[in-house]
C-alpha atoms as a PDB file:
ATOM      1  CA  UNK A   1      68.972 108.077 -24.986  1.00  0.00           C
ATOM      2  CA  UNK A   2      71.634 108.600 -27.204  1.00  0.00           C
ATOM      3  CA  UNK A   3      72.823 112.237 -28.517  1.00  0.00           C
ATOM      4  CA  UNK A   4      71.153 111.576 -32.430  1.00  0.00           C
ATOM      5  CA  UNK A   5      67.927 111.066 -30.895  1.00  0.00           C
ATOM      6  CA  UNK A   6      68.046 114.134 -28.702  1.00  0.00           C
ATOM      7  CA  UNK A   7      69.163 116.198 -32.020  1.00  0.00           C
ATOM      8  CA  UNK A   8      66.625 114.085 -34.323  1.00  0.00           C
ATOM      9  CA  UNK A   9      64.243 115.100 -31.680  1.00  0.00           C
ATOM     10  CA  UNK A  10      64.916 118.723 -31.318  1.00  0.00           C
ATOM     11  CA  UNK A  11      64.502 119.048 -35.051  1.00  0.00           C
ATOM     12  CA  UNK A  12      61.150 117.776 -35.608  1.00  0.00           C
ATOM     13  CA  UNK A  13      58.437 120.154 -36.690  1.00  0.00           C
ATOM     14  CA  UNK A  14      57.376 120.697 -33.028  1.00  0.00           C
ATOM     15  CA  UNK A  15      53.824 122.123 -32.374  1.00  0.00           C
ATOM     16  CA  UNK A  16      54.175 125.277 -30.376  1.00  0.00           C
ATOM     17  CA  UNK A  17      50.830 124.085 -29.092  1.00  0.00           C
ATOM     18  CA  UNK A  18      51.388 121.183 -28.147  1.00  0.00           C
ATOM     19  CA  UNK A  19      54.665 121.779 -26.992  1.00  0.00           C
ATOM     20  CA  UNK A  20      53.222 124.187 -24.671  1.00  0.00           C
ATOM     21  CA  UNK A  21      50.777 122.250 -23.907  1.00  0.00           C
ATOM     22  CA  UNK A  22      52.521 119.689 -22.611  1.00  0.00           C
ATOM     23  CA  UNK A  23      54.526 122.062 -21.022  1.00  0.00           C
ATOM     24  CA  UNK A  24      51.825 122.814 -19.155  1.00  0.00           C
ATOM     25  CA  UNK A  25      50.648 119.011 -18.212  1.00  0.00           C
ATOM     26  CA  UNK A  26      54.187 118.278 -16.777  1.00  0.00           C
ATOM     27  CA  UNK A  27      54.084 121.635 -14.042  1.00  0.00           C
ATOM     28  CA  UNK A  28      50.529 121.116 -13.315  1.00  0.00           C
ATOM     29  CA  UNK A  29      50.966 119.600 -10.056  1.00  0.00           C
ATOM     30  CA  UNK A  30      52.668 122.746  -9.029  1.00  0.00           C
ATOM     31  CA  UNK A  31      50.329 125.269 -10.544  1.00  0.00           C
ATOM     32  CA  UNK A  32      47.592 123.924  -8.870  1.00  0.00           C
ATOM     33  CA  UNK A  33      47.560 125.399  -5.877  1.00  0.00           C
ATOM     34  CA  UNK A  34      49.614 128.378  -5.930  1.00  0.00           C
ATOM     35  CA  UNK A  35      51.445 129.398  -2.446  1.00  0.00           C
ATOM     36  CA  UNK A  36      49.459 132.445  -1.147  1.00  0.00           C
ATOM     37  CA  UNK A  37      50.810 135.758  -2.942  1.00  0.00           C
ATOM     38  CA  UNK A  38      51.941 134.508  -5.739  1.00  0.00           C
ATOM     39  CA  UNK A  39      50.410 135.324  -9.132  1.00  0.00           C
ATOM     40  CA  UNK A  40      48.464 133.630 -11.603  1.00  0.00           C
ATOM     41  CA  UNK A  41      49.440 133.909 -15.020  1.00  0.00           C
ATOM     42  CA  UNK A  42      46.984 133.184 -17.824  1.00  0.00           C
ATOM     43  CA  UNK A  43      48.831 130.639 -20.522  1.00  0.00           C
ATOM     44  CA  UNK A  44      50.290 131.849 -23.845  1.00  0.00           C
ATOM     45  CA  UNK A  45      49.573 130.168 -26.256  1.00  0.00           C
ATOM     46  CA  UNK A  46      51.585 130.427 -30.116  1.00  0.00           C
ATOM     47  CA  UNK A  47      49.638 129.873 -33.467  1.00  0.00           C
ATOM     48  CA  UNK A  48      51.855 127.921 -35.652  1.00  0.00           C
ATOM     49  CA  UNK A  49      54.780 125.220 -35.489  1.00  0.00           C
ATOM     50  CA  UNK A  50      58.278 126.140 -35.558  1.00  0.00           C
ATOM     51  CA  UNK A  51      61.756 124.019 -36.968  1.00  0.00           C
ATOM     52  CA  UNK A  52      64.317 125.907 -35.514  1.00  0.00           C
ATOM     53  CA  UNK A  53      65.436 127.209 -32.163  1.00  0.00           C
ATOM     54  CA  UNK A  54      68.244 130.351 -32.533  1.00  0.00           C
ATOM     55  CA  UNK A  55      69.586 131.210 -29.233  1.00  0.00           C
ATOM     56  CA  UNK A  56      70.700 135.269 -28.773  1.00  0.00           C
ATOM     57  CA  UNK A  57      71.819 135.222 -25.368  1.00  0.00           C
ATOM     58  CA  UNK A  58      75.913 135.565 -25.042  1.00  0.00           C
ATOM     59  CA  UNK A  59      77.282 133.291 -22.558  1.00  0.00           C
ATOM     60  CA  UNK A  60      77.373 134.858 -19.121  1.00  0.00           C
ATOM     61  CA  UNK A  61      80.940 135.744 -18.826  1.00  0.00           C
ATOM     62  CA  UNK A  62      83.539 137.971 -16.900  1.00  0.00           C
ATOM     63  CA  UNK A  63      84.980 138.791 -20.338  1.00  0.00           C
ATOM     64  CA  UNK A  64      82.139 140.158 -21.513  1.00  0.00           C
ATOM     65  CA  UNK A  65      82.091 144.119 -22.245  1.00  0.00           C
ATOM     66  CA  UNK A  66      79.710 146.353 -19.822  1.00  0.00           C
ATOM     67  CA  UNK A  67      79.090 149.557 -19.767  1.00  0.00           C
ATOM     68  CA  UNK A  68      81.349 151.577 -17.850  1.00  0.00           C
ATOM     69  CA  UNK A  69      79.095 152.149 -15.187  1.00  0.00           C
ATOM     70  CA  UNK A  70      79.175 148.677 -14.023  1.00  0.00           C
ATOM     71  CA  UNK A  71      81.318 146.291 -13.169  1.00  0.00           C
ATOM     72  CA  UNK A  72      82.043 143.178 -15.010  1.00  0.00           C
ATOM     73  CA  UNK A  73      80.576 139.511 -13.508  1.00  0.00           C
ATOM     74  CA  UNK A  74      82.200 137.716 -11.090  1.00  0.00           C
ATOM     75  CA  UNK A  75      82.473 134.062 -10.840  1.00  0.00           C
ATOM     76  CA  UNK A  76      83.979 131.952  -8.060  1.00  0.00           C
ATOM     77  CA  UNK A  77      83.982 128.288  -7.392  1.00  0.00           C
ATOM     78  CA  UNK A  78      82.702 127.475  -3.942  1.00  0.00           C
ATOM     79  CA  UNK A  79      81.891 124.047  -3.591  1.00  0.00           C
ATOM     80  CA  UNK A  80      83.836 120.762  -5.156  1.00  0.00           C
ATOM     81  CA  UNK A  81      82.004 117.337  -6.267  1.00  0.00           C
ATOM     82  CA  UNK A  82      85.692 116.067  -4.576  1.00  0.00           C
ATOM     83  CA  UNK A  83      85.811 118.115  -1.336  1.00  0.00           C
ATOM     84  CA  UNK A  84      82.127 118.764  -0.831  1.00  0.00           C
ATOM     85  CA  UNK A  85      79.935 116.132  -2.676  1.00  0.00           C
ATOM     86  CA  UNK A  86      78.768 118.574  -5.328  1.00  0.00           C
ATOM     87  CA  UNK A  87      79.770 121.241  -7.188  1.00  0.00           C
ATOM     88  CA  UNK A  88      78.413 125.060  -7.181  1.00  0.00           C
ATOM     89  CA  UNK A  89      79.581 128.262  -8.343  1.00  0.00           C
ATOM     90  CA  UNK A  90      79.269 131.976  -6.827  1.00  0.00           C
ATOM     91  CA  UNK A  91      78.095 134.697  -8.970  1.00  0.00           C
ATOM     92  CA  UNK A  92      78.292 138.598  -8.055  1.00  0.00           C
ATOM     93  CA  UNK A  93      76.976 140.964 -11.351  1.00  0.00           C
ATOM     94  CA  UNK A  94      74.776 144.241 -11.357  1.00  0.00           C
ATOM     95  CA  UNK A  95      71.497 143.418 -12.700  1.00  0.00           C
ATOM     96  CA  UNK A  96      72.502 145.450 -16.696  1.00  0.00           C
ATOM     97  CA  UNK A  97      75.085 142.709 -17.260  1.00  0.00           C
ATOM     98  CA  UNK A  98      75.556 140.472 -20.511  1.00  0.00           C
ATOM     99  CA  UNK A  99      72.372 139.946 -22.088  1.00  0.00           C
ATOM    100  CA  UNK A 100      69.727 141.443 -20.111  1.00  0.00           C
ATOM    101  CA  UNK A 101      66.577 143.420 -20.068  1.00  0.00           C
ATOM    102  CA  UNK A 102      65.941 146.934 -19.224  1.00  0.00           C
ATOM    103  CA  UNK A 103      62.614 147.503 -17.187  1.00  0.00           C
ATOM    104  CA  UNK A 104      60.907 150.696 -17.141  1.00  0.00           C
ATOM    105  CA  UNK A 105      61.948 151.206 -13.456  1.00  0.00           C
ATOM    106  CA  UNK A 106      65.677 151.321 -14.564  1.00  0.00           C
ATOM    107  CA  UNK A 107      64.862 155.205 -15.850  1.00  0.00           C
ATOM    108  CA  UNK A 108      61.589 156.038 -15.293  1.00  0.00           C
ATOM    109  CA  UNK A 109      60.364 156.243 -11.215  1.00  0.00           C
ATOM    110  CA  UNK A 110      57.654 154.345 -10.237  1.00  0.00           C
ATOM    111  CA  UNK A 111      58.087 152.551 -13.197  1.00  0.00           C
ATOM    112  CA  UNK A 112      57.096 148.831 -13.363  1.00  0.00           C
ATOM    113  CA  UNK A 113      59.969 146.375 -12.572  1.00  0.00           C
ATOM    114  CA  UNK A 114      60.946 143.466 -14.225  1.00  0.00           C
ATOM    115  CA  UNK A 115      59.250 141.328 -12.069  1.00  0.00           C
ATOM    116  CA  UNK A 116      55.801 142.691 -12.664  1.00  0.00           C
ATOM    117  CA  UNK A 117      55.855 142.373 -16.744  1.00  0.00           C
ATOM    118  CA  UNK A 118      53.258 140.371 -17.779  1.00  0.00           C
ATOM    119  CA  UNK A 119      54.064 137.031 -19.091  1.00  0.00           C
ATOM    120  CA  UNK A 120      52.503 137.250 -22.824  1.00  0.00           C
ATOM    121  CA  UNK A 121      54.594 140.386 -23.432  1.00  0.00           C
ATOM    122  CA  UNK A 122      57.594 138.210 -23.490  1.00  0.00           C
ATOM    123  CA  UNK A 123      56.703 135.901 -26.260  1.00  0.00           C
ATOM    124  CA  UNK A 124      56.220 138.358 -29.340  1.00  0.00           C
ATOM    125  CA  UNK A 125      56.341 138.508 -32.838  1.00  0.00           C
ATOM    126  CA  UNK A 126      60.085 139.453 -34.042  1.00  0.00           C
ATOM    127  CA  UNK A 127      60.892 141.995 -36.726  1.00  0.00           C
ATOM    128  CA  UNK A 128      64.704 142.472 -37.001  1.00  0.00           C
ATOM    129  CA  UNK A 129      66.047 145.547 -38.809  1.00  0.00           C
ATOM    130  CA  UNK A 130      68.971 145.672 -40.155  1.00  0.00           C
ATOM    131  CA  UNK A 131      71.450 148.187 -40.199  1.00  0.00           C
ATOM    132  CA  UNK A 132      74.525 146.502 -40.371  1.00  0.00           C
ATOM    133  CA  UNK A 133      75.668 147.879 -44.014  1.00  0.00           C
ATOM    134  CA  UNK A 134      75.584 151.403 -42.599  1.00  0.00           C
ATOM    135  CA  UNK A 135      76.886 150.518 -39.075  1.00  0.00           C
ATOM    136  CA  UNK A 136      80.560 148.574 -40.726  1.00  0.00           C
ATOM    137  CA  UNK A 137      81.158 152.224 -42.005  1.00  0.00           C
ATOM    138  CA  UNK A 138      79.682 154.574 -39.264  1.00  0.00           C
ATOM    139  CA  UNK A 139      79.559 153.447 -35.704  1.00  0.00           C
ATOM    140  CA  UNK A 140      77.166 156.151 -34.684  1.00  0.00           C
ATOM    141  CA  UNK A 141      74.803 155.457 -37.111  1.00  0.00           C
ATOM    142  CA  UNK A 142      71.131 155.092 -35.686  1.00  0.00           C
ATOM    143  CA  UNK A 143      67.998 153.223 -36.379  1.00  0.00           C
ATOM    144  CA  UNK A 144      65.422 155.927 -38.267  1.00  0.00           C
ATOM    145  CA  UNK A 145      61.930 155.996 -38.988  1.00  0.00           C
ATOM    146  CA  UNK A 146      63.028 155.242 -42.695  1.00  0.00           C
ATOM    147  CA  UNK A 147      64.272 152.149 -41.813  1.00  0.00           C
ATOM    148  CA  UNK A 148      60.944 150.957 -40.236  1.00  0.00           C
ATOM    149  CA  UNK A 149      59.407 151.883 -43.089  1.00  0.00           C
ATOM    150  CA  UNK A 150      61.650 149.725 -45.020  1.00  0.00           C
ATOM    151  CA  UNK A 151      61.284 146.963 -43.056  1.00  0.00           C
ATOM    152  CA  UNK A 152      57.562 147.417 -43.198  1.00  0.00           C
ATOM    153  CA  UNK A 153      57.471 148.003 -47.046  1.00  0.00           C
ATOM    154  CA  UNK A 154      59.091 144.810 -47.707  1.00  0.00           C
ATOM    155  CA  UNK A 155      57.528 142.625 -44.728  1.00  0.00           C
ATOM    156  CA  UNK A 156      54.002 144.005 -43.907  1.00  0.00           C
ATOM    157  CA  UNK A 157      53.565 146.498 -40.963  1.00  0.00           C
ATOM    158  CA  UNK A 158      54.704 145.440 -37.638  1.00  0.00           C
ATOM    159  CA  UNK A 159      52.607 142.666 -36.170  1.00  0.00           C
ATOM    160  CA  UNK A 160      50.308 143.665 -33.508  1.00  0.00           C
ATOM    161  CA  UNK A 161      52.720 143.084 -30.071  1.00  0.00           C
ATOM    162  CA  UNK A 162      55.810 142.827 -31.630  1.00  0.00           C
ATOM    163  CA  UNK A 163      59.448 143.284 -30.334  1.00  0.00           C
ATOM    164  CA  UNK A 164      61.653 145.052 -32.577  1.00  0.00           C
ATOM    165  CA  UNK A 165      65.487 144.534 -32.576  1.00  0.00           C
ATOM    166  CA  UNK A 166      67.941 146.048 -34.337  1.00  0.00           C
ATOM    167  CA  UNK A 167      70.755 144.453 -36.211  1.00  0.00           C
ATOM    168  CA  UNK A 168      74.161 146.170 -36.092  1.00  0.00           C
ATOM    169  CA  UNK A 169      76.650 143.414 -36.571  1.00  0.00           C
ATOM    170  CA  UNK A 170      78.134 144.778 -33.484  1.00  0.00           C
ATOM    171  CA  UNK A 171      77.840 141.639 -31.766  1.00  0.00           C
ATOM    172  CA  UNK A 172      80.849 140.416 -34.133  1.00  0.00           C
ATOM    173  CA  UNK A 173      82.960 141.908 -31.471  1.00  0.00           C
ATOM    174  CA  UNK A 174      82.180 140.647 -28.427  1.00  0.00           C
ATOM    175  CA  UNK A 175      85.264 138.941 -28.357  1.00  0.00           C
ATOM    176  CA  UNK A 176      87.534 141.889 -27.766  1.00  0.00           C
ATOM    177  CA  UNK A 177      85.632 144.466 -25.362  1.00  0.00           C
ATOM    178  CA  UNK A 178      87.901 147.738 -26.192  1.00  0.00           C
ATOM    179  CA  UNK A 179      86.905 147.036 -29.994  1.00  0.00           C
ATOM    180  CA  UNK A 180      83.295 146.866 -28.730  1.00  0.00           C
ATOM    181  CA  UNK A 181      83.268 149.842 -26.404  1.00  0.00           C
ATOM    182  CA  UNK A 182      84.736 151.591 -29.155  1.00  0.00           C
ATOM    183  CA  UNK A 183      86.317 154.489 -27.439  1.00  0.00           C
ATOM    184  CA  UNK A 184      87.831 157.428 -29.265  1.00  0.00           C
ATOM    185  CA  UNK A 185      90.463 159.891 -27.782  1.00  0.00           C
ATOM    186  CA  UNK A 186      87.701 161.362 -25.701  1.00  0.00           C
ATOM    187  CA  UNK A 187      87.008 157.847 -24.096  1.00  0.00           C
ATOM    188  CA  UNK A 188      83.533 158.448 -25.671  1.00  0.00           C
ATOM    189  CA  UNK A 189      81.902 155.080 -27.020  1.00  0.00           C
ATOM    190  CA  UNK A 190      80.886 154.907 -30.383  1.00  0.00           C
ATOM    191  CA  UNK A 191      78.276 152.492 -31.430  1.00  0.00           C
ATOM    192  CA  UNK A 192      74.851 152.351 -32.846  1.00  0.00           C
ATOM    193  CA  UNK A 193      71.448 152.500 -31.469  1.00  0.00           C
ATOM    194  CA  UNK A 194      67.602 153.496 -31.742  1.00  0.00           C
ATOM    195  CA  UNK A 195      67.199 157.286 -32.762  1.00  0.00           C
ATOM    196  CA  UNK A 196      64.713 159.163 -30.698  1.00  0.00           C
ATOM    197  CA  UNK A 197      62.478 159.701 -33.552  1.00  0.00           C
ATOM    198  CA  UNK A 198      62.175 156.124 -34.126  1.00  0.00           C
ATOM    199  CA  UNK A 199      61.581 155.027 -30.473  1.00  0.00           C
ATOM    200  CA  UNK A 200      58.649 157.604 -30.450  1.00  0.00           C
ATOM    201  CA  UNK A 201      57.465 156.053 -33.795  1.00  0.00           C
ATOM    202  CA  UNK A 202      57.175 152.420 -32.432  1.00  0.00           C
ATOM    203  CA  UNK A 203      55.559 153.069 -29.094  1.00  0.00           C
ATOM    204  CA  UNK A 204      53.349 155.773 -30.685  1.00  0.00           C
ATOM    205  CA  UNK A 205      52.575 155.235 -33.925  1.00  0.00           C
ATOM    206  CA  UNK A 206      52.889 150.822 -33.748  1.00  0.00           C
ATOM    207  CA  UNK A 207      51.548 148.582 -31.175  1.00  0.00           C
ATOM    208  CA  UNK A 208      54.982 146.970 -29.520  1.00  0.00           C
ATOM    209  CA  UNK A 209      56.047 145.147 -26.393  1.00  0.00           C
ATOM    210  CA  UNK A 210      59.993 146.189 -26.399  1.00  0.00           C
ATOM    211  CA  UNK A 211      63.137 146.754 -28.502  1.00  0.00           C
ATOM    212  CA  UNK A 212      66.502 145.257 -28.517  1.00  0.00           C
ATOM    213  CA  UNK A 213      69.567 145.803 -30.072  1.00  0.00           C
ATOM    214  CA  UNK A 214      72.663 144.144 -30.017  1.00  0.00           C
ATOM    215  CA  UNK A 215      75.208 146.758 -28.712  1.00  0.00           C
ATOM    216  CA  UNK A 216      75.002 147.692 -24.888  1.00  0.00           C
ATOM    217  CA  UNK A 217      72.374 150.426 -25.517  1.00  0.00           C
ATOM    218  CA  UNK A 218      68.827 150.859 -26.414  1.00  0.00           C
ATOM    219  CA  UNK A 219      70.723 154.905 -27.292  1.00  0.00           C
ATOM    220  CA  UNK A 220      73.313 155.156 -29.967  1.00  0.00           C
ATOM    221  CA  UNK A 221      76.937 154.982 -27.523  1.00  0.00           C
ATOM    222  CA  UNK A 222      77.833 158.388 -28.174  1.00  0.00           C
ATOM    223  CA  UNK A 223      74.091 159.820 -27.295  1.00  0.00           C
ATOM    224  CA  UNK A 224      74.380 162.681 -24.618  1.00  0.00           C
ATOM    225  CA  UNK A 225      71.388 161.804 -23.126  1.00  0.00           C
ATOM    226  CA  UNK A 226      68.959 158.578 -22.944  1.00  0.00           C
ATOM    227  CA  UNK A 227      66.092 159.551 -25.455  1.00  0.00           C
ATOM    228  CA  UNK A 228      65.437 156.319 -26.960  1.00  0.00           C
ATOM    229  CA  UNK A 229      65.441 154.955 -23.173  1.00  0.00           C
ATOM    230  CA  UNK A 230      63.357 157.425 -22.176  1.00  0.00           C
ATOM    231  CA  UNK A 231      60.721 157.506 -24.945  1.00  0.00           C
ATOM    232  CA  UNK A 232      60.603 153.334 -25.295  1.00  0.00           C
ATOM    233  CA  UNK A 233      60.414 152.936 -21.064  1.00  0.00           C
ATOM    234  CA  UNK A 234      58.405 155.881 -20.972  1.00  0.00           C
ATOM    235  CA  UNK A 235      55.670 154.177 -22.530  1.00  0.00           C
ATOM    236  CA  UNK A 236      55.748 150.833 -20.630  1.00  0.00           C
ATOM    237  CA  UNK A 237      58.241 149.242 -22.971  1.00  0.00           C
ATOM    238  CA  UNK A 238      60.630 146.767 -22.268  1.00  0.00           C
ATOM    239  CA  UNK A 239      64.355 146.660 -23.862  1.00  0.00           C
ATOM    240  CA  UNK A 240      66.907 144.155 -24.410  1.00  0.00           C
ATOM    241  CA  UNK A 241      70.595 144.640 -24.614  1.00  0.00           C
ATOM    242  CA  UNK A 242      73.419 143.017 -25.867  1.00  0.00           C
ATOM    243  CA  UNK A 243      71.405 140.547 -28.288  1.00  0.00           C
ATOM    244  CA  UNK A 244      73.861 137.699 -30.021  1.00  0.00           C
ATOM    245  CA  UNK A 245      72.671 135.769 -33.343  1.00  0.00           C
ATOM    246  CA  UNK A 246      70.433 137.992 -34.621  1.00  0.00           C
ATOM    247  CA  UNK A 247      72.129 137.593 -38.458  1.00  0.00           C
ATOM    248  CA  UNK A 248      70.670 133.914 -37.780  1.00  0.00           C
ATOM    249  CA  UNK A 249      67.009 134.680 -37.513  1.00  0.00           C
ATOM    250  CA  UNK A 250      64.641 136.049 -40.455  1.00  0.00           C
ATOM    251  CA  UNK A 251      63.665 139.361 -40.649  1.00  0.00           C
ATOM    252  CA  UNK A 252      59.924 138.513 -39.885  1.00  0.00           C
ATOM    253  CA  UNK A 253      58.289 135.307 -39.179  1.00  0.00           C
ATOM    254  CA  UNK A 254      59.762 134.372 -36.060  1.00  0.00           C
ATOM    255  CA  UNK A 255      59.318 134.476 -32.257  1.00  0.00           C
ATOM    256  CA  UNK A 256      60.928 135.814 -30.058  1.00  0.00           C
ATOM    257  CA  UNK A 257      60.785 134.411 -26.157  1.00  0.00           C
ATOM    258  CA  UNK A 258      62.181 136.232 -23.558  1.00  0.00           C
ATOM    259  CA  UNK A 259      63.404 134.683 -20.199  1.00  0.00           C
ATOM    260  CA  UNK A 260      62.724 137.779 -18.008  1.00  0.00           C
ATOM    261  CA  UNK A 261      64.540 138.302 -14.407  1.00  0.00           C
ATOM    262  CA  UNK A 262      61.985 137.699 -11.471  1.00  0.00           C
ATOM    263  CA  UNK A 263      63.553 139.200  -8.596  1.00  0.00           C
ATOM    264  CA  UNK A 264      61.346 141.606  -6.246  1.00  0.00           C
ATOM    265  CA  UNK A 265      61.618 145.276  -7.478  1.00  0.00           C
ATOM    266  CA  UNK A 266      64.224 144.472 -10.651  1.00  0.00           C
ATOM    267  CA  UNK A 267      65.336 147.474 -12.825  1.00  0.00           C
ATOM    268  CA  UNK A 268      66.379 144.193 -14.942  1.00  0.00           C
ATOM    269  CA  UNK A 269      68.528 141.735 -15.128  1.00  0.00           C
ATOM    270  CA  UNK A 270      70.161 138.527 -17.466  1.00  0.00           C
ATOM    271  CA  UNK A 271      67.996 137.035 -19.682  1.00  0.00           C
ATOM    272  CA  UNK A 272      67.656 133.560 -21.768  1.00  0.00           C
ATOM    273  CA  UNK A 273      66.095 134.986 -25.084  1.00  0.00           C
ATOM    274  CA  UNK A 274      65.466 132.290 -27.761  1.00  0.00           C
ATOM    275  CA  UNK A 275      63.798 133.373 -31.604  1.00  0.00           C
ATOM    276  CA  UNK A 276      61.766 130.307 -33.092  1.00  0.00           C
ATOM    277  CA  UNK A 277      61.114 130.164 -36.918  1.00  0.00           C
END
């Protein structure tokens, strides 16, 4: 099939229904008899059809910035289609690399893992706030309770499940990782963030599966300790780092779906997370 049709294809005004439906049909040889200790995961199903597919996962990259803590990703070529008959790559990252999700393990103990979050919290309702006005002229400006409000003033209140990111701009420099670290003479980073006051509104006062932002850290860079971590994975929460796109997607009406790590025990990992409108 040619590339048009592919694109034509892509494009149509695809039933998340059926689509998932079908989805369903095509794996369920495989589902139907599960190998002994695995799980059984009841379908998701979504409402109402969507046009368009935003992607806001950055390429998985050695060139991408991490926090300092970590090292950057490592890729090697081990195997040639010339030499070897096919070709393969070897990665080496820690798990809080590119885009990737925070589990409540990573700072709470006992926590759950990544591999033990429940399917339907990773297809949500999305509510992007936007703080990217404030954030071009103060890099340690933080989500607040008034912006929620905003966002809820103008938009409804937050559905019922939702996953709330917030919109910095930041991702503008991902490009150039001392611009994005944003050290000052201190070698503190500077960038924005949830507020703790905020993160205790959503998991207390609203009814949400996670939060994401699109800087490195579910905390303002220049936090001195990890109270929006704490009070969001404290609660059960899930968070996503290091979010690309998110100028592309509306502020509310679309869906976010989160391609959560699965390995035993994760504190998190790299994620594929697609928004359909």
């Amino acid at each position: 099939m040619c590339a048009p049709s592919v694109i034509n294809v892509v494009h149509q005004d695809i039933s998340r229904r059926h689509f998932l439906a079908a989805l369903g049909a095509s794996a369920a040889t495989s589902v139907a008899a599960p190998a002994a200790g695995l799980a059984q995961e009841k379908p998701v199903r979504l409402g109402k059809g969507f046009r368009d597919v935003h992607d806001l996962t950055h390429t998985f990259s050695s060139r991408l910035p991490v926090f300092p803590a970590f090292k950057p990703m490592q890729i090697r070529q081990r195997f040639t289609i010339a030499r070897d008959g096919f070709f393969a790559n070897e990665i080496t990252f820690d798990e809080h690399t590119g885009t990737h999700l925070d589990a409540p393990v990573h700072f709470i103990a006992n926590g759950g893992s990544a591999d033990r979050i429940a399917v339907d919290r990773l297809i949500a309702p999305l509510a992007v706030v936007s703080i990217q006005d404030r954030a071009a002229k103060d890099a340690d400006t933080m989500v607040a309770v008034d912006d929620l409000l905003a966002w809820e003033k103008r938009y409804g209140r937050l559905p019922s499940g939702a996953f709330v990111a917030m919109h910095s701009g930041w991702d503008a420099h991902i490009g150039n990782a001392d611009r994005f670290l944003n050290r000052d003479a201190k070698g503190t980073m500077h960038a924005p963030g949830f507020s703790e006051a905020a993160a205790r509104f959503l998991v207390q006062e609203r009814d949400i599966v996670g939060a994401g932002v699109d800087t490195l850290s579910l905390d303002a860079a220049a936090a001195q300790k990890f109270v929006a971590h704490l009070a969001l994975l404290g609660a059960g929460k899930y968070g996503v780092e290091l979010l690309a796109n998110l100028a592309r997607v509306p502020p509310a009406g679309a869906t976010i779906i989160v391609g959560g790590p699965k390995h035993d025990g994760a504190s998190g990992g790299p994620v594929r997370v697609l928004a359909v409108a």
